[in-house]
Protein backbone atom coordinates (compact mmCIF):
# COMPACT_ATOMS: atom_id res chain seq x y z
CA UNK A 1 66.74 101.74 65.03
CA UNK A 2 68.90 104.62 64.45
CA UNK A 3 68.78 106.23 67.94
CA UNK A 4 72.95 106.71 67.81
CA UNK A 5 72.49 108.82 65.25
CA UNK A 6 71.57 112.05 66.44
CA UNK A 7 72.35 111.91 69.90
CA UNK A 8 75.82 112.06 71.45
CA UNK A 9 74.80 110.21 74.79
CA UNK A 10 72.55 107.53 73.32
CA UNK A 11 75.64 106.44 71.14
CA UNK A 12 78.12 106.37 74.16
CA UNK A 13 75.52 103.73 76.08
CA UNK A 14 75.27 101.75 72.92
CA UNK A 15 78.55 101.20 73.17
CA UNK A 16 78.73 100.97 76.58
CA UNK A 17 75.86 97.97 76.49
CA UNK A 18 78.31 96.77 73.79
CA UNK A 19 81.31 96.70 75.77
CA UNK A 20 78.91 95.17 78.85
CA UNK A 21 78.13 92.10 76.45
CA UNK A 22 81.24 92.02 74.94
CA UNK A 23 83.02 91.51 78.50
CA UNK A 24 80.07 89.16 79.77
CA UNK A 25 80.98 86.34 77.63
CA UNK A 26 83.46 83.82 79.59
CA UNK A 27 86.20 82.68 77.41
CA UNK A 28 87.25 79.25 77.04
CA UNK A 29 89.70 78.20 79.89
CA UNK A 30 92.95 77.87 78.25
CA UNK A 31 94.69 74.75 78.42
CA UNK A 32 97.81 73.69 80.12
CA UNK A 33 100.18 73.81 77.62
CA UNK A 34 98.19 77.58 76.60
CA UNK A 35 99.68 79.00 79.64
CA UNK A 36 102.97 77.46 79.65
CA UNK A 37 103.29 79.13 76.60
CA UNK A 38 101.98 82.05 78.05
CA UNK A 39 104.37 82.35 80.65
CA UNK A 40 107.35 81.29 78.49
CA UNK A 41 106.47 84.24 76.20
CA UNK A 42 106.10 86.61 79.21
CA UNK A 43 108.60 85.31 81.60
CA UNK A 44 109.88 88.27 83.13
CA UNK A 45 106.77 89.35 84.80
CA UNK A 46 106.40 86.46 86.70
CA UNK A 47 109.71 86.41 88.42
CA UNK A 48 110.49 85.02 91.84
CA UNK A 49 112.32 87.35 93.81
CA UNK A 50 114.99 87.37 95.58
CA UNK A 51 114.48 86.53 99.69
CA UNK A 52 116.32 87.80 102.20
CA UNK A 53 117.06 86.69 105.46
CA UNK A 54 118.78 88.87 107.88
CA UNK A 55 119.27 90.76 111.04
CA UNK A 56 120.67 94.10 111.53
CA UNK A 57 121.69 96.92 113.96
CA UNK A 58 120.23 100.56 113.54
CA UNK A 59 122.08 103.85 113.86
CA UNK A 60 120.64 107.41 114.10
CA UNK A 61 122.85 109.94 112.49
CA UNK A 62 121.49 112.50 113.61
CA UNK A 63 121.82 111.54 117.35
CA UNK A 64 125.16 110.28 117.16
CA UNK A 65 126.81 113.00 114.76
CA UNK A 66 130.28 113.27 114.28
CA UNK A 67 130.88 110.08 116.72
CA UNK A 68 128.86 108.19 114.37
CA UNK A 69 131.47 106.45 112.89
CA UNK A 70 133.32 105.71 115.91
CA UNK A 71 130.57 104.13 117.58
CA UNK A 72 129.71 101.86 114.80
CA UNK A 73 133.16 100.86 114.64
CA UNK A 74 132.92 100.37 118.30
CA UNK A 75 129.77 97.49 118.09
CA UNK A 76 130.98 96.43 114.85
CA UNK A 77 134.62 95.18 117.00
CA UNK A 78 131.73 94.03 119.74
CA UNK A 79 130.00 91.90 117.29
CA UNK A 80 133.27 90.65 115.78
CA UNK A 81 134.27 89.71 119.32
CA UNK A 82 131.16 87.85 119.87
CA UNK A 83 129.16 90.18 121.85
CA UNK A 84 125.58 91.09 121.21
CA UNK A 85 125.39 95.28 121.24
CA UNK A 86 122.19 96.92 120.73
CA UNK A 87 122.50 99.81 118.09
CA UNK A 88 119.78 102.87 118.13
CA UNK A 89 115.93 101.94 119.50
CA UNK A 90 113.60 102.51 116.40
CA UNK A 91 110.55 100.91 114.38
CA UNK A 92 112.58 99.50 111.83
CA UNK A 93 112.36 95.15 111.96
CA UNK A 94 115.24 94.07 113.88
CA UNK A 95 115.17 91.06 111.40
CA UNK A 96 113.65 90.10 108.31
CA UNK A 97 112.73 86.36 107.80
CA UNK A 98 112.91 85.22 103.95
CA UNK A 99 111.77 89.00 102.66
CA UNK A 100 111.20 89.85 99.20
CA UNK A 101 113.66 92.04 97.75
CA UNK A 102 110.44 94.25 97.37
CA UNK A 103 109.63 94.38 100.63
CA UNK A 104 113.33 95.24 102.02
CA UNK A 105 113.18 98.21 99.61
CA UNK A 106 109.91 98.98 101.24
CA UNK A 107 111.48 98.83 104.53
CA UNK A 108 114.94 99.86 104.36
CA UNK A 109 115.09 101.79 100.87
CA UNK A 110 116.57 100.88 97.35
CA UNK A 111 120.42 101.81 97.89
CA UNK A 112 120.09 99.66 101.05
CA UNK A 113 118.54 96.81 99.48
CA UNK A 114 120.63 97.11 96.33
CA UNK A 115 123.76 96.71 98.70
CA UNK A 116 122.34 93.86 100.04
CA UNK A 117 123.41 91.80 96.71
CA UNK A 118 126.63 92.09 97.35
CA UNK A 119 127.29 90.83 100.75
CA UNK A 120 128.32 87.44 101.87
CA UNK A 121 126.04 85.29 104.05
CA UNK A 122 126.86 84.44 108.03
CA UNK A 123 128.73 87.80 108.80
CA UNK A 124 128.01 91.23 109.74
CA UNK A 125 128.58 93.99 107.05
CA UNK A 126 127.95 97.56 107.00
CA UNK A 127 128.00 100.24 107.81
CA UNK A 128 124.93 100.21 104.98
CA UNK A 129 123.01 103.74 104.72
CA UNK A 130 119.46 103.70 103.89
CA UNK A 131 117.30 106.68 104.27
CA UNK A 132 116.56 106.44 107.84
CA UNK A 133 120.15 106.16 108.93
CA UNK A 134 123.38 103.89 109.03
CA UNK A 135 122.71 99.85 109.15
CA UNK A 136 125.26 97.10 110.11
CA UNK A 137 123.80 93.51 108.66
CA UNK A 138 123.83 90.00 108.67
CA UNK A 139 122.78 88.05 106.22
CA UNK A 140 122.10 84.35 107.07
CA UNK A 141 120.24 83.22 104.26
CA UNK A 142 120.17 84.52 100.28
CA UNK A 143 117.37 82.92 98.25
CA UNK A 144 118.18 84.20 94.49
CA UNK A 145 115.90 85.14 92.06
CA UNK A 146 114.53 83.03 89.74
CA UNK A 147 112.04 82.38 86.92
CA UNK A 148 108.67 80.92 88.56
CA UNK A 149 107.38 77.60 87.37
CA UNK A 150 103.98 77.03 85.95
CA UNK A 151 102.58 75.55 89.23
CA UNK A 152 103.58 78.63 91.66
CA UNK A 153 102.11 80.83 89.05
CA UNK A 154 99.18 79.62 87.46
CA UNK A 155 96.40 81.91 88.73
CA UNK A 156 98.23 85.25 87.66
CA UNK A 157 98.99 83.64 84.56
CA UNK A 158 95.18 82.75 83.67
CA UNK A 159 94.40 85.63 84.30
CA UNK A 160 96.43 87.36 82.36
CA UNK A 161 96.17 85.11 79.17
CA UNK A 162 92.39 85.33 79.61
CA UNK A 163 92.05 89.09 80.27
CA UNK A 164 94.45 89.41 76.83
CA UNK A 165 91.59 87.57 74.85
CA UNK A 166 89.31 89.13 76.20
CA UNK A 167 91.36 92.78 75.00
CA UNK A 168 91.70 91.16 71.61
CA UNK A 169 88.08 89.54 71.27
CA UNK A 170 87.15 92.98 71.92
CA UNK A 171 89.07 94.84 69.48
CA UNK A 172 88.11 92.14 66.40
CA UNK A 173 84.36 93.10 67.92
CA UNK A 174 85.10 96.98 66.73
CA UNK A 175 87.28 96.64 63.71
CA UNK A 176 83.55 94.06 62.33
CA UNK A 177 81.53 96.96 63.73
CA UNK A 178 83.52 99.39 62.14
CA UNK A 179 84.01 97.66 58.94
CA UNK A 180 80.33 98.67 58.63
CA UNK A 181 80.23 102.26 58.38
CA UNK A 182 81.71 104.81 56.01
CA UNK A 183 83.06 107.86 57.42
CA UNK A 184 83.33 111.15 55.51
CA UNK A 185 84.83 114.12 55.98
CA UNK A 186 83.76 117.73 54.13
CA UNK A 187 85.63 120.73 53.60
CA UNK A 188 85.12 122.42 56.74
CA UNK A 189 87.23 118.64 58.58
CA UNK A 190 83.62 118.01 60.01
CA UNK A 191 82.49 114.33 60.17
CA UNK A 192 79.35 114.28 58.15
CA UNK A 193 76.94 110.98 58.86
């Protein structure tokens, strides 16, 4: 009918009713073996994280000062002699219960749960630092990263591979559309109909 032609705002809805059609149409469910192969080519976005168990004891710096080493010393020698000290009262989680490596850098900070990595299991380390203060931990269970399996994954996965044809159905949709029309440009670098 020609109503994109002169009109800036008529075009735009055309191809926003265009886009609204494009996106209505359900695409096939893909098969099993589609998203295995799916994942297998995307792998590293559907990682399992690493969990974390633990348990740990909370300093203030700032309320301890200079004695702040001493007095983690002090509870660290309590906790070696099998005593039970309480560090500094805050909101922090006393203990984490199978945490996502996510979440403990949520909680505690990046440098803290980077440090976690390196510590052995059944044993209190530290002191760790995080940005709220000084930490001594105790890791009693490690669950390593891993790559997820088909099964744990499968929703994200669908969705993925189906909102990629979807991208791609669209983009064939243009280039045919655009395939249709012949754009020229005069002297002046305006488009001319």
């Amino acid at each position: 009918m020609g109503l994109d032609r002169d009109d800036p705002i008529v075009r735009r809805r055309v191809a926003q009713k265009l886009e609204f059609i494009a996106d209505g149409v359900a695409p096939t469910p893909p098969t099993a073996a589609e998203l295995q192969a799916w994942l297998d080519a995307h792998a590293d976005k559907y990682q399992i994280e690493p969990r974390y168990t633990l348990r740990q004891i909370y300093f203030d710096g700032a309320r301890h000062g200079e004695k702040l080493d001493a007095d983690v010393a002090a509870v660290r020698r309590g906790l070696d002699a099998g005593q039970t000290p309480a560090g500094d009262a805050t909101l922090l989680p006393q203990a984490l219960v199978k945490a996502r490596a996510s979440e403990v850098t949520r909680v505690f900070g990046k440098e803290f749960a980077d440090a976690l990595r390196a510590l052995p299991v059944n044993t209190w380390q530290g002191p760790l630092r995080s940005g709220f203060g000084v930490h001594l931990v105790r890791l009693s269970a490690i669950e390593a990263g891993r790559r997820a399996t088909l099964d744990e994954v499968r929703a994200e996965v669908e969705r993925d591979l189906l909102h990629a044809r979807t991208v791609q159905s669209n983009a064939a949709h243009y280039e045919k559309l655009r395939a249709r029309y012949t754009v020229r440009v005069d002297s002046t670098g305006t488009a001319v109909p």
